[in-house]
PDB file of N, CA and C in Angstrom:
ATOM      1  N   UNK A   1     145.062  17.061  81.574  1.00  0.00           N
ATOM      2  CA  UNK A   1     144.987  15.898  80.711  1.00  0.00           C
ATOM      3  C   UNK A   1     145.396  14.620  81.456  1.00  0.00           C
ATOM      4  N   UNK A   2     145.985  14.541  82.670  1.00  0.00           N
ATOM      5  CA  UNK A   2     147.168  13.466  83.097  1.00  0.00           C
ATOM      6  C   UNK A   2     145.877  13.252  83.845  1.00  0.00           C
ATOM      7  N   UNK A   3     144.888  13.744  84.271  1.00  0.00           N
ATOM      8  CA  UNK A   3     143.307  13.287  84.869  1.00  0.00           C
ATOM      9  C   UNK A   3     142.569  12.231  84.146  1.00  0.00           C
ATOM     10  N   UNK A   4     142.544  12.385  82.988  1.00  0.00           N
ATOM     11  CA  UNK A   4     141.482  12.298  82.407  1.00  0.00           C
ATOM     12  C   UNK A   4     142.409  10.812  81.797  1.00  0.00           C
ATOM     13  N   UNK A   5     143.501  11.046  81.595  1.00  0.00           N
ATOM     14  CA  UNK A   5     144.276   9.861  80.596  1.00  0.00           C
ATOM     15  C   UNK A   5     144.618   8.653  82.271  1.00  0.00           C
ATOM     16  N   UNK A   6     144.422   8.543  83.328  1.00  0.00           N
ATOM     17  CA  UNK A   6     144.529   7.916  84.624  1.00  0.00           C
ATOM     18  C   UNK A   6     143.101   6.998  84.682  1.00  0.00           C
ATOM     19  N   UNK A   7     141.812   8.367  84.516  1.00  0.00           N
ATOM     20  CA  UNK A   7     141.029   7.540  84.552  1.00  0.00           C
ATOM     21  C   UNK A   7     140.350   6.584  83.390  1.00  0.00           C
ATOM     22  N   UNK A   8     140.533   6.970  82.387  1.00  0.00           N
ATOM     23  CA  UNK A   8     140.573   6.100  81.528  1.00  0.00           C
ATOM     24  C   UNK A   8     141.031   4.611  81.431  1.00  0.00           C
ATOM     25  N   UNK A   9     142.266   4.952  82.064  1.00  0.00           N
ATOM     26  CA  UNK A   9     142.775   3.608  82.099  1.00  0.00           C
ATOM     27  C   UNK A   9     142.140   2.558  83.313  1.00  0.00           C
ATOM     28  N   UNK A  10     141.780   3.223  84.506  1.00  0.00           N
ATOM     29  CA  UNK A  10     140.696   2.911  85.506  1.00  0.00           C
ATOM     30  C   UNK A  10     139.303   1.983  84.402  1.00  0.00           C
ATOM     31  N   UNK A  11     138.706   2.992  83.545  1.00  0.00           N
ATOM     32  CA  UNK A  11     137.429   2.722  82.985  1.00  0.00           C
ATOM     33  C   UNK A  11     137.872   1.319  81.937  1.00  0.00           C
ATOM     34  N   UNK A  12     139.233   1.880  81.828  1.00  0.00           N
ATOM     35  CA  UNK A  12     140.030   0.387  80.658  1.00  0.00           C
ATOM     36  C   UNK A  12     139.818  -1.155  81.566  1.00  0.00           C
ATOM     37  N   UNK A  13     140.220  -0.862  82.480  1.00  0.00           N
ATOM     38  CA  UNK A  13     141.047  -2.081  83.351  1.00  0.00           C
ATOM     39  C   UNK A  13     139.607  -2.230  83.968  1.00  0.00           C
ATOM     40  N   UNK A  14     138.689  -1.681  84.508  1.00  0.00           N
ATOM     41  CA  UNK A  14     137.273  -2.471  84.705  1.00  0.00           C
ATOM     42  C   UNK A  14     136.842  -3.070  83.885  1.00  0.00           C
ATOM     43  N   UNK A  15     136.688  -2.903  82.850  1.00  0.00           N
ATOM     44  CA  UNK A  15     135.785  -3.653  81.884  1.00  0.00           C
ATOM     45  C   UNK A  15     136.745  -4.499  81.121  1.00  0.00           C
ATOM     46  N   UNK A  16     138.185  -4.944  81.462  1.00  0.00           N
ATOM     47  CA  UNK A  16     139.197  -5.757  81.153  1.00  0.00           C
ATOM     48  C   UNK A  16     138.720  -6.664  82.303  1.00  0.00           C
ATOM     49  N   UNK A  17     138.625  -6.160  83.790  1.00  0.00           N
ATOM     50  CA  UNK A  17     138.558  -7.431  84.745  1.00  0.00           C
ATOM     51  C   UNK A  17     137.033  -7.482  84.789  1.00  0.00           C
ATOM     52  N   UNK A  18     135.872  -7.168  84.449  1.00  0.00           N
ATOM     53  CA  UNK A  18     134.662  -7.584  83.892  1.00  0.00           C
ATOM     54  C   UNK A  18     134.448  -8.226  82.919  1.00  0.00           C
ATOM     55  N   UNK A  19     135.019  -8.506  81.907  1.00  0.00           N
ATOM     56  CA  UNK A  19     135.183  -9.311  80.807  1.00  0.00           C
ATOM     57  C   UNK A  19     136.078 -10.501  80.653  1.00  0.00           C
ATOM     58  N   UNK A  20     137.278 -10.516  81.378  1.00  0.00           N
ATOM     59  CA  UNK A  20     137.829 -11.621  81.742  1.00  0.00           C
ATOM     60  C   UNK A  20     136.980 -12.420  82.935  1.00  0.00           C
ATOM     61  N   UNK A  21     136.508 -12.230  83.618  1.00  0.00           N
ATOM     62  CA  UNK A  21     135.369 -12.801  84.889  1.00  0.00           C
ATOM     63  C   UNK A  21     134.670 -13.269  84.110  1.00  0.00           C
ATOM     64  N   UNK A  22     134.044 -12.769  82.988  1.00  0.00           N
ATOM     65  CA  UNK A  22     132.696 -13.822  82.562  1.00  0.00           C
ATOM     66  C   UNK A  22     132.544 -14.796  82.089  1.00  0.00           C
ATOM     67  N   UNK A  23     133.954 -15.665  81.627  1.00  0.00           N
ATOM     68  CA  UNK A  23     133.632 -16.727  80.929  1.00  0.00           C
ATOM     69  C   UNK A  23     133.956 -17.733  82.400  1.00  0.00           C
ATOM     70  N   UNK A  24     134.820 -16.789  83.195  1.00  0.00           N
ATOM     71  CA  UNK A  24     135.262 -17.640  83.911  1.00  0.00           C
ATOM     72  C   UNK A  24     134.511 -18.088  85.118  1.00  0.00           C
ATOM     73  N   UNK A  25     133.526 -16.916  85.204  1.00  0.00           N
ATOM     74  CA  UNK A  25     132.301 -17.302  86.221  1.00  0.00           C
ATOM     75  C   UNK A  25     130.775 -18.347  85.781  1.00  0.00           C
ATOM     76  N   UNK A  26     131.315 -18.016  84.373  1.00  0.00           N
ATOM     77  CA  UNK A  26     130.367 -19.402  83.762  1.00  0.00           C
ATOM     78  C   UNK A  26     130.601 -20.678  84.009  1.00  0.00           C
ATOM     79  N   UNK A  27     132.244 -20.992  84.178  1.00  0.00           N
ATOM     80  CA  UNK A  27     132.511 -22.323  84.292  1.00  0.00           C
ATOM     81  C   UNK A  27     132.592 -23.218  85.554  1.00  0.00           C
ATOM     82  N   UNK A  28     132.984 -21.676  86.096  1.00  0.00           N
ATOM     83  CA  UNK A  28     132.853 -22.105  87.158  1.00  0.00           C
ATOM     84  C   UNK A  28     131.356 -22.414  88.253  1.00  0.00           C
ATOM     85  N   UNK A  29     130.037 -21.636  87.750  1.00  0.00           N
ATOM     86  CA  UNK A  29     129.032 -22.156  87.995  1.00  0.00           C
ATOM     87  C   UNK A  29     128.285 -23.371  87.178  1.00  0.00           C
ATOM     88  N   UNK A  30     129.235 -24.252  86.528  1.00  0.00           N
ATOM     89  CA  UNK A  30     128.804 -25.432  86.182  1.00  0.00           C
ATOM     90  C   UNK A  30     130.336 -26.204  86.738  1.00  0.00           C
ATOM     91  N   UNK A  31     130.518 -25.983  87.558  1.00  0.00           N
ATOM     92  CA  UNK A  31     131.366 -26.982  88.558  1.00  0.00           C
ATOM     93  C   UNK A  31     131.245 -27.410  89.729  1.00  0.00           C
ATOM     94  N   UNK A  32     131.059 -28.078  90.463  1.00  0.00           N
ATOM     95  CA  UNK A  32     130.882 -28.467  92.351  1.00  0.00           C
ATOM     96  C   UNK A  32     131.476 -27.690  92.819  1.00  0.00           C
ATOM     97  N   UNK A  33     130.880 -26.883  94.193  1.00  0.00           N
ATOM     98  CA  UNK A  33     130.857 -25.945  94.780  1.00  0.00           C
ATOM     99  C   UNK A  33     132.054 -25.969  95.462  1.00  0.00           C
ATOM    100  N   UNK A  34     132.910 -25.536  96.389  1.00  0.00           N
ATOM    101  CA  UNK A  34     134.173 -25.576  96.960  1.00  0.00           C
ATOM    102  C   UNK A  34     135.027 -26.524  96.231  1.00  0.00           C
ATOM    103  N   UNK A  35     134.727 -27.072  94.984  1.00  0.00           N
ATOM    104  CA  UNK A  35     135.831 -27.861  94.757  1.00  0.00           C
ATOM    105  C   UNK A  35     136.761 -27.176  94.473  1.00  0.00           C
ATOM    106  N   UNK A  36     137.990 -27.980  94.071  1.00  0.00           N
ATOM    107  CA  UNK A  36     139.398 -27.266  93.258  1.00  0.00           C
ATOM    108  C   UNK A  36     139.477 -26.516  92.028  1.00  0.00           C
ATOM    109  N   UNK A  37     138.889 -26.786  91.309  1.00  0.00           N
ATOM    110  CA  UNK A  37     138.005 -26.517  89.731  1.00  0.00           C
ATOM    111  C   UNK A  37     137.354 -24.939  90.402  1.00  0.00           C
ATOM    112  N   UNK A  38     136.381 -24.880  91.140  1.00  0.00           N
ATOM    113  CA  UNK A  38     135.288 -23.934  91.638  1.00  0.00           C
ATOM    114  C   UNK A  38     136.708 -22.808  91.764  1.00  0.00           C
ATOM    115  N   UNK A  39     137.191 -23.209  92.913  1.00  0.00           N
ATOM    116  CA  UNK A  39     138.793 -22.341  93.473  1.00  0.00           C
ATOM    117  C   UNK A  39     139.037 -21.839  92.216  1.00  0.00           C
ATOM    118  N   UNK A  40     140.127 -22.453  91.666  1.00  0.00           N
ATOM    119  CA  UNK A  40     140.833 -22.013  90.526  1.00  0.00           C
ATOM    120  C   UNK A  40     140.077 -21.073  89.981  1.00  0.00           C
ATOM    121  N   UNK A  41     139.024 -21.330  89.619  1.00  0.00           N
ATOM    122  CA  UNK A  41     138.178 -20.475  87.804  1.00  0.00           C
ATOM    123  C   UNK A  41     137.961 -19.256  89.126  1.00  0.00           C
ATOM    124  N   UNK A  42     137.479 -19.308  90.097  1.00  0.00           N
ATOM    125  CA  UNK A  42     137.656 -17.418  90.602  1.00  0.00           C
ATOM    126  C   UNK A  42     139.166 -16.546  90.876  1.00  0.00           C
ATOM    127  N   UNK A  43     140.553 -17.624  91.020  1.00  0.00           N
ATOM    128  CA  UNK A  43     141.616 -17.002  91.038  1.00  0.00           C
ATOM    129  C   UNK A  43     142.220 -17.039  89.905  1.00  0.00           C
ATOM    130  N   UNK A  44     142.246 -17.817  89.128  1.00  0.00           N
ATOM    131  CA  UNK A  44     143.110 -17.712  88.077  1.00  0.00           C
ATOM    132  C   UNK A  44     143.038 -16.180  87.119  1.00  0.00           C
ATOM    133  N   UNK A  45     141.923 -15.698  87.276  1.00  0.00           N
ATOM    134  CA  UNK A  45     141.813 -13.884  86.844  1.00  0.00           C
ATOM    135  C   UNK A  45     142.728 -13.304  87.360  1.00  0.00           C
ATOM    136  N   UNK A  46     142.903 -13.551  88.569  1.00  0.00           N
ATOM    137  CA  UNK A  46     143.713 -12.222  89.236  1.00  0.00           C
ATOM    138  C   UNK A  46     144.874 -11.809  89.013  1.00  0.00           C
ATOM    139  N   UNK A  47     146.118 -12.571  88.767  1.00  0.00           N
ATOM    140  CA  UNK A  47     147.384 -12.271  88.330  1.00  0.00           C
ATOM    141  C   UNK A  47     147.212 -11.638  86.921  1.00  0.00           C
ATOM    142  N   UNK A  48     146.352 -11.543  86.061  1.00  0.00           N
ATOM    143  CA  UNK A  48     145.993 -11.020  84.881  1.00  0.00           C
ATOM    144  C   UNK A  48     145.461  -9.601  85.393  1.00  0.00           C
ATOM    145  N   UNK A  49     144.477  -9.591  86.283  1.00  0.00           N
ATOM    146  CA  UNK A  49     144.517  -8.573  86.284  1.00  0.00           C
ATOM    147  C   UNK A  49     145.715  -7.422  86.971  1.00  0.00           C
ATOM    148  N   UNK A  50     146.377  -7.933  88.039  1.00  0.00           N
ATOM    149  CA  UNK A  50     147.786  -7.268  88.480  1.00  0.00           C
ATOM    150  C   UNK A  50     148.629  -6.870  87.401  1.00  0.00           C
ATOM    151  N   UNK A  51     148.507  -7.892  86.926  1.00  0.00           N
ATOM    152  CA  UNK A  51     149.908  -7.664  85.650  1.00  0.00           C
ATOM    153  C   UNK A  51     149.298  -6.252  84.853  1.00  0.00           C
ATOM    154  N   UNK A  52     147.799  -6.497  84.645  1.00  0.00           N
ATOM    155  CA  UNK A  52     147.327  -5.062  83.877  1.00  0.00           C
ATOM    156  C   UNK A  52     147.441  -4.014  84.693  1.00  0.00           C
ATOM    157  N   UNK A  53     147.528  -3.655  86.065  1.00  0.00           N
ATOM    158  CA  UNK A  53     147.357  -2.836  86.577  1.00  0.00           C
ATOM    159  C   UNK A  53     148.615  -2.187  86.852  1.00  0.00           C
ATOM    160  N   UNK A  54     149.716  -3.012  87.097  1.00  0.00           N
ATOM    161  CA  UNK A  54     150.674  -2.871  87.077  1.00  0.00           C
ATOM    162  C   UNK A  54     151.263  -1.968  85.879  1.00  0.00           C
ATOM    163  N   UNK A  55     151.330  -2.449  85.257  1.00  0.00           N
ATOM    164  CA  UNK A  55     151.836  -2.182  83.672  1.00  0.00           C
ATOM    165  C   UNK A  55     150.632  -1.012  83.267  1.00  0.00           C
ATOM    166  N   UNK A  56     150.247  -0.486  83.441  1.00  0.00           N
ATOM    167  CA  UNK A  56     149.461   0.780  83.485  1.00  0.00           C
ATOM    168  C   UNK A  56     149.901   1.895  84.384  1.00  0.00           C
ATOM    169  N   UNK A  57     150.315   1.162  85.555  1.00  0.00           N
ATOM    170  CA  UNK A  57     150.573   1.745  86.435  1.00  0.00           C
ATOM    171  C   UNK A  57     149.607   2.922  87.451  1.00  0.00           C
ATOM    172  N   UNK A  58     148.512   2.330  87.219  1.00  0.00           N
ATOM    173  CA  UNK A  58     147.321   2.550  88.156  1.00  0.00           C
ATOM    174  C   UNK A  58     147.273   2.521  89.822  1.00  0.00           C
ATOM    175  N   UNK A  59     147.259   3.283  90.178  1.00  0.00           N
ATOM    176  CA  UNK A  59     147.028   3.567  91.757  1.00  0.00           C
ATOM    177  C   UNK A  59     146.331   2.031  92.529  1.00  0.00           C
ATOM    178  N   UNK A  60     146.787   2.083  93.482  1.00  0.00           N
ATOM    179  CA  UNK A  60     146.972   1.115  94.138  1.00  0.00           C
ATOM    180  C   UNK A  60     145.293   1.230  94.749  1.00  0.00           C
ATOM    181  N   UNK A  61     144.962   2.600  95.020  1.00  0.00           N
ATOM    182  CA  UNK A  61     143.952   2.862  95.550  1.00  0.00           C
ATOM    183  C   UNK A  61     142.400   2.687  94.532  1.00  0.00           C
ATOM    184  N   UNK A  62     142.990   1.766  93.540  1.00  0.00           N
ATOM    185  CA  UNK A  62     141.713   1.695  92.849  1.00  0.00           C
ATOM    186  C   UNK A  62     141.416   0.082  92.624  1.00  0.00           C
ATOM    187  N   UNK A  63     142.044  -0.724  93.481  1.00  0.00           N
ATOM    188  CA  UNK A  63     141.558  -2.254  93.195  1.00  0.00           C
ATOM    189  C   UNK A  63     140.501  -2.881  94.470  1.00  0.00           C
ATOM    190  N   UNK A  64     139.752  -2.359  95.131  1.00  0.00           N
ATOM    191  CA  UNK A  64     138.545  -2.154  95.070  1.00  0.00           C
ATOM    192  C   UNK A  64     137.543  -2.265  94.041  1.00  0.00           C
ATOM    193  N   UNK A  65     137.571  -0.964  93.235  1.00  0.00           N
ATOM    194  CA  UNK A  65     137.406  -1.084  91.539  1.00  0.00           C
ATOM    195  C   UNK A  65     137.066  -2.228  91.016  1.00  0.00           C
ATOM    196  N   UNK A  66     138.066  -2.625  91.021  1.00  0.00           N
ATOM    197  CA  UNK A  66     138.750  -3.850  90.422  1.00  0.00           C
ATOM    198  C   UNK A  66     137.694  -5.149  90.906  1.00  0.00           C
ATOM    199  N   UNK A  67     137.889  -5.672  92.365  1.00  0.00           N
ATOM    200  CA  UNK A  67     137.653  -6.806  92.657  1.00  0.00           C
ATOM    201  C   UNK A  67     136.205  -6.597  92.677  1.00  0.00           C
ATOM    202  N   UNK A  68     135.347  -5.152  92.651  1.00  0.00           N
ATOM    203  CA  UNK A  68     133.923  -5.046  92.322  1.00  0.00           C
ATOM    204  C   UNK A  68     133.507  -5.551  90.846  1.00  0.00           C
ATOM    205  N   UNK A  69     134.290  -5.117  89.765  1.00  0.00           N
ATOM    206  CA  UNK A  69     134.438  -5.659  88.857  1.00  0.00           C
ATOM    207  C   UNK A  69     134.336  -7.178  88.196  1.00  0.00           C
ATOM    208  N   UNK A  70     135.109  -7.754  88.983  1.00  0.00           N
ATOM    209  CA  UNK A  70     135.955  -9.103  88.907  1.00  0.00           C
ATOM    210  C   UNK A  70     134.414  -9.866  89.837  1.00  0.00           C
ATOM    211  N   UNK A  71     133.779  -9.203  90.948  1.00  0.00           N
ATOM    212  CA  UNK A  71     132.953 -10.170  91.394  1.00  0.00           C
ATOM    213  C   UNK A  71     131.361 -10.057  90.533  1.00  0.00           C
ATOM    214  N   UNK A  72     131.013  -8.810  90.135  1.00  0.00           N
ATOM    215  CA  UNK A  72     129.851  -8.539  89.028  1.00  0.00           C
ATOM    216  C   UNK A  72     130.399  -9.868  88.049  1.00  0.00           C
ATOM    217  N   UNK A  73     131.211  -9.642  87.508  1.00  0.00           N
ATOM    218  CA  UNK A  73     131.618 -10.487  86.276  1.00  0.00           C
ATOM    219  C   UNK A  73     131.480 -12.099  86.691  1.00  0.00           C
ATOM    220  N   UNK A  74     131.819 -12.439  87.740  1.00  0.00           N
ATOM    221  CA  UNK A  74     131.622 -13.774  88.030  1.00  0.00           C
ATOM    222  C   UNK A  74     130.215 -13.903  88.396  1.00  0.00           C
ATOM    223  N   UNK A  75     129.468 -13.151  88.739  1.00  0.00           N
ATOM    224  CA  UNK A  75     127.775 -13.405  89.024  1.00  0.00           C
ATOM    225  C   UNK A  75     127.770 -13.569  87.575  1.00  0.00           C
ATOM    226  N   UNK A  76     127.256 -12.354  87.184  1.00  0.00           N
ATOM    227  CA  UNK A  76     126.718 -12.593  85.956  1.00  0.00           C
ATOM    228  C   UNK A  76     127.190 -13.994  84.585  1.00  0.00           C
ATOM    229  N   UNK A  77     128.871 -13.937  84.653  1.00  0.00           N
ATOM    230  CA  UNK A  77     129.219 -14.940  84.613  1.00  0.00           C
ATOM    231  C   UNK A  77     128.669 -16.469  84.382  1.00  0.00           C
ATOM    232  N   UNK A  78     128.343 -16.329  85.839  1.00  0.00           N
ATOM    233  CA  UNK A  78     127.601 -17.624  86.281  1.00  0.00           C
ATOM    234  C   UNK A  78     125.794 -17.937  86.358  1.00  0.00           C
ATOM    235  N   UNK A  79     125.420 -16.771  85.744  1.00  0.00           N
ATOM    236  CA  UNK A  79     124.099 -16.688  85.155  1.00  0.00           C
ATOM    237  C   UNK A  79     124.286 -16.859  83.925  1.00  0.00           C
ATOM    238  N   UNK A  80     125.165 -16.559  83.021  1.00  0.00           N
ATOM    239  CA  UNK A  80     124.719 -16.717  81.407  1.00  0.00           C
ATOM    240  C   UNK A  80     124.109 -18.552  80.769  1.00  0.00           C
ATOM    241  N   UNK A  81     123.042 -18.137  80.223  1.00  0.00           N
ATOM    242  CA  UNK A  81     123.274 -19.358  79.813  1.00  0.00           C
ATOM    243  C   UNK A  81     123.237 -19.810  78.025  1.00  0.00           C
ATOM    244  N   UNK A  82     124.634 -20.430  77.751  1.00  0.00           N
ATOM    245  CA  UNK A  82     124.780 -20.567  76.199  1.00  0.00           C
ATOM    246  C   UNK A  82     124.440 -21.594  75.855  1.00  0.00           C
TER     247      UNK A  82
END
């Protein structure tokens, strides 16, 4: 069971840092390119996602995962258009 309840939380915390990325890869593809604005909206996810990973206490060996996650989410992100 301690398998199955690990990866779950894996399948949790992707689609936590895929879903936090998307609004933020939207805004950030309506901002100037290397600016400060551009910067920020791709880091400001990340301590959100640590803190989740942390506090789950998820293997270290799965944020890879993660930043695959976190960069899908900012493409697509930055394709939506509302």
């Amino acid at each position: 069971m301690d398998f199955l309840y690990k990866y779950l939380w894996v399948f949790i915390l992707f689609v936590f840092t895929f879903l936090l990325n998307l609004p933020f890869g939207y805004v950030r593809a309506k901002s100037e390119k290397y600016s400060l604005k551009w910067f920020l909206y791709i880091h400001i996810p990340i301590p959100f996602v640590f803190l989740a990973r942390t506090l789950t206490h998820v293997d270290i060996k799965f944020i890879p995962i993660f930043a695959f996650a976190a960069i899908i989410g900012q493409i697509l992100g930055g394709k939506l258009e509302i």
